[in-house]
Protein backbone atom coordinates (compact mmCIF):
# COMPACT_ATOMS: atom_id res chain seq x y z
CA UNK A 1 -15.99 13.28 20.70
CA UNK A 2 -14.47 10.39 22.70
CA UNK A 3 -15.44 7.52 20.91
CA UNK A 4 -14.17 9.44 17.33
CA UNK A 5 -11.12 9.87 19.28
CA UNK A 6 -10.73 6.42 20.26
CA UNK A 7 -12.31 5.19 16.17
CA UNK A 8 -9.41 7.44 14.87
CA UNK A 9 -6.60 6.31 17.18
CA UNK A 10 -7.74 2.42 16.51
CA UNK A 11 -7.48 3.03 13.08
CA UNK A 12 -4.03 4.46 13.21
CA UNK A 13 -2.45 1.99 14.68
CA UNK A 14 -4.01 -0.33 12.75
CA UNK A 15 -2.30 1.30 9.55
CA UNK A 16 0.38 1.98 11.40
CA UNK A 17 1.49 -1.91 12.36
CA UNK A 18 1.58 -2.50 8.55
CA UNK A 19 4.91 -0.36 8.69
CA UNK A 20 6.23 -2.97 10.94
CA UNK A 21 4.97 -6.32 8.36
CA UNK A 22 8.10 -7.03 6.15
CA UNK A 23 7.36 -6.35 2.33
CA UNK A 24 7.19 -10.04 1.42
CA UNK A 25 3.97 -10.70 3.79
CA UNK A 26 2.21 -7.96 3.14
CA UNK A 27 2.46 -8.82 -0.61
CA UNK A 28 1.12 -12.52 0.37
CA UNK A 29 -1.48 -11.27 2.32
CA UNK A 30 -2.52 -8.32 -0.59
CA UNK A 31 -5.56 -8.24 -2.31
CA UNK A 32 -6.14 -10.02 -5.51
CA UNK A 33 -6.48 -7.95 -8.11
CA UNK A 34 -9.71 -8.71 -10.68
CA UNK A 35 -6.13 -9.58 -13.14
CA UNK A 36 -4.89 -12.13 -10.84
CA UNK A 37 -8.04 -13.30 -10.05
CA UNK A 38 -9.38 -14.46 -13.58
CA UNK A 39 -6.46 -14.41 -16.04
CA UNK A 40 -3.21 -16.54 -15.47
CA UNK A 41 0.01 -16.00 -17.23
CA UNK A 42 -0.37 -17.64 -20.34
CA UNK A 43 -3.94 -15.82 -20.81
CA UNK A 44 -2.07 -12.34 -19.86
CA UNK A 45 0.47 -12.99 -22.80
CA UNK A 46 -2.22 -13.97 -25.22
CA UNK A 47 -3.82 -10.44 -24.51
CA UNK A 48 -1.07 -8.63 -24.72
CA UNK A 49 -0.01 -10.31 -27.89
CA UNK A 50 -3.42 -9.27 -29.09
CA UNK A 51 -3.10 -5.95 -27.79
CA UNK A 52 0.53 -5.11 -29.27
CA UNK A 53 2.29 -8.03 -30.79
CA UNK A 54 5.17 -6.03 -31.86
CA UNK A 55 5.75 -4.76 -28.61
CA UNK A 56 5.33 -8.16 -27.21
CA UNK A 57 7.56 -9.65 -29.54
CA UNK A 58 10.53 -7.07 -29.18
CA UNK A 59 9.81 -8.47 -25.40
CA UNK A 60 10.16 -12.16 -25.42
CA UNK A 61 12.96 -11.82 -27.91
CA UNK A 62 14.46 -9.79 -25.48
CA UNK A 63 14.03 -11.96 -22.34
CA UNK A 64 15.57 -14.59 -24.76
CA UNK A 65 18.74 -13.09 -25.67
CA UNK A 66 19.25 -11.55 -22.00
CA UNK A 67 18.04 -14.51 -19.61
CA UNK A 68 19.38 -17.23 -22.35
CA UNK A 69 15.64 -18.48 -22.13
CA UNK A 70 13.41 -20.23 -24.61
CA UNK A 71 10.63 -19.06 -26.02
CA UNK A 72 8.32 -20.85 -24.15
CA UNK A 73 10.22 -19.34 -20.75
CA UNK A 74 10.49 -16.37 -21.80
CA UNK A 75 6.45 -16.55 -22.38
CA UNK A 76 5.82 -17.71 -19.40
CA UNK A 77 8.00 -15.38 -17.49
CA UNK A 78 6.51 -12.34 -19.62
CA UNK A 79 2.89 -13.81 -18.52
CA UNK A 80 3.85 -14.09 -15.00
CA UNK A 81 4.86 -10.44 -14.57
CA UNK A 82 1.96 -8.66 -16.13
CA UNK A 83 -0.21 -10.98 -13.96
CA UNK A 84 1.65 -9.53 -11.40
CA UNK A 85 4.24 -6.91 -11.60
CA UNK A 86 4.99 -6.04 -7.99
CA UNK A 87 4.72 -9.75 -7.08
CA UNK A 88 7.29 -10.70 -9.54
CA UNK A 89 9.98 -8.21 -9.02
CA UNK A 90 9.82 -8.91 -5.29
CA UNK A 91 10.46 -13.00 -6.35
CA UNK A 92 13.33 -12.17 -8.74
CA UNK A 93 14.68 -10.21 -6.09
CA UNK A 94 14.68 -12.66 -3.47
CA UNK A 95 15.70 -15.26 -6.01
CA UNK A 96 18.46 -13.38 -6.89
CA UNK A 97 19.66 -12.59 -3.50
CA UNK A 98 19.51 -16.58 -2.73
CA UNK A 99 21.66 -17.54 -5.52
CA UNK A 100 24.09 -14.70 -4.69
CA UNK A 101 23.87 -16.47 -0.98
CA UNK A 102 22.46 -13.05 1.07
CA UNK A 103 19.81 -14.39 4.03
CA UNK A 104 17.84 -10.59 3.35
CA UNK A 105 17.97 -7.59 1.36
CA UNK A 106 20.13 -5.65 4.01
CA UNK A 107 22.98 -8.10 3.43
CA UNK A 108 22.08 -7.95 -0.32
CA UNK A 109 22.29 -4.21 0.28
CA UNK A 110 25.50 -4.21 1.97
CA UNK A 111 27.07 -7.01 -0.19
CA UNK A 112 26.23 -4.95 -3.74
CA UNK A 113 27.49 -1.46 -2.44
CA UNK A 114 31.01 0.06 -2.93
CA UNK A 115 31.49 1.16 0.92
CA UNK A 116 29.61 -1.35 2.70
CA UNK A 117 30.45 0.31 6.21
CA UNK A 118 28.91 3.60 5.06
CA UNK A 119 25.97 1.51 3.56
CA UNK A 120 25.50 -0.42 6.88
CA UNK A 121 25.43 2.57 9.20
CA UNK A 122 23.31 4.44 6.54
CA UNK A 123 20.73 1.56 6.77
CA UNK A 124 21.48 1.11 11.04
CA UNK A 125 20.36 5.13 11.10
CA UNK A 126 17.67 4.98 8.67
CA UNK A 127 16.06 2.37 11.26
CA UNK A 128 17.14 4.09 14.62
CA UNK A 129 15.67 7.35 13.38
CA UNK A 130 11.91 5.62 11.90
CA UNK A 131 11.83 3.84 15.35
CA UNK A 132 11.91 7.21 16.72
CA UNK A 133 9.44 8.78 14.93
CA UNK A 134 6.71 5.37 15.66
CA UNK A 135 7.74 5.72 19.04
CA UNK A 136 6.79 9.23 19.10
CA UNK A 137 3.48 9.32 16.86
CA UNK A 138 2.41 6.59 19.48
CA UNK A 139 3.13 8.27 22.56
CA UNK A 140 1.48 11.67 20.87
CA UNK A 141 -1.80 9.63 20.03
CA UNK A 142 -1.81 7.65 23.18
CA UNK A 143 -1.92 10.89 25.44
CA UNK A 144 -4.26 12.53 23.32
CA UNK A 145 -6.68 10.08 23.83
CA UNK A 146 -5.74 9.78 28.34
CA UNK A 147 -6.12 13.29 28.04
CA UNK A 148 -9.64 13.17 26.09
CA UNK A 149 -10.62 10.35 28.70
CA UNK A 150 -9.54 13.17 31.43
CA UNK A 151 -11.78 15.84 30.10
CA UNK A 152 -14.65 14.36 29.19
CA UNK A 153 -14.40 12.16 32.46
CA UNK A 154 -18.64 12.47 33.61
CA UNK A 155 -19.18 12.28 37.12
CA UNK A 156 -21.16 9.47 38.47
C-alpha cells in the first residue's frame, strides 16, 4: 500500500510541475506527431490540395487578400499550420506580440484590453488563487503519504 502511495504521489507531481512549464516550452519539448515527423509544409499543402482543392484554394486566396501575401507565402504559411496547428498559432502569437513591442502575453493581455487595471488584477488573482490551490494539493498529498509512512511504520 506504501509504495502505490508513494508511485501515485511521484506521479502527481510529476504532472503536476508541467502546470508550472510556460506554454512555449512545453510545446518545444512536445511530442512529434507521425504529421510532423514525415510530411513538411509543402507536402501537407500538396495533400490537402489533393484532398479538397476548392477548399484549399478559397484558403490561400484568402491568406492572400488578408496577409497581402503571395501565393507562394501564402502556400507556405497554409503548409506550415496544418503541419502544425498548435505550434503555429503559438508563433503568430508571439510574433505578433513582438512587433506590437509586449515582452509576454500578460502585457499583450493588458495592452489589448479596454480596462487594463481590471484586466491586470483579474490576471494578478487568477495567479494568487492557482498558487493556492498547488500549494494546497501538495501539502494534502505530502501528509497523506507521512501519514501512510506513520501507519504502516514495521517495528524492527
Amino acid at each position: 500500500m506504501v509504495i502505490f502511495l508513494h508511485a501515485l504521489l511521484i506521479s502527481f507531481l510529476a504532472s503536476f510541475t508541467t502546470a508550472f512549464v510556460p506554454l512555449r516550452v512545453r510545446h518545444l519539448n512536445a511530442p512529434a506527431t507521425s504529421l510532423r515527423m514525415g510530411v513538411g509544409g509543402k507536402a501537407a499543402f500538396g495533400l490537402q490540395k489533393l484532398k479538397d482543392p476548392a477548399a484549399t484554394e478559397q484558403t490561400v486566396i484568402g491568406l492572400m487578400e488578408t496577409k497581402e501575401l503571395t501565393r507562394e507565402q501564402a502556400e507556405e504559411r497554409y503548409g506550415d499550420y496544418l503541419v502544425d496547428p498548435d505550434g503555429f498559432a503559438l508563433n503568430a502569437f508571439e510574433e505578433q506580440n513582438k512587433v506590437d513591442g509586449y515582452a509576454n502575453w500578460e502585457e499583450a493581455t493588458v495592452g489589448r484590453s479596454d480596462d487594463p487595471e481590471a484586466t491586470r488584477k483579474r490576471i494578478d488573482d487568477f495567479k494568487r488563487t492557482s498558487s493556492y490551490k498547488a500549494y494546497a494539493v501538495v501539502t494534502f498529498f505530502c501528509s497523506l503519504l507521512l501519514y501512510q509512512s506513520y501507519q504502516y511504520q514495521h517495528p524492527m
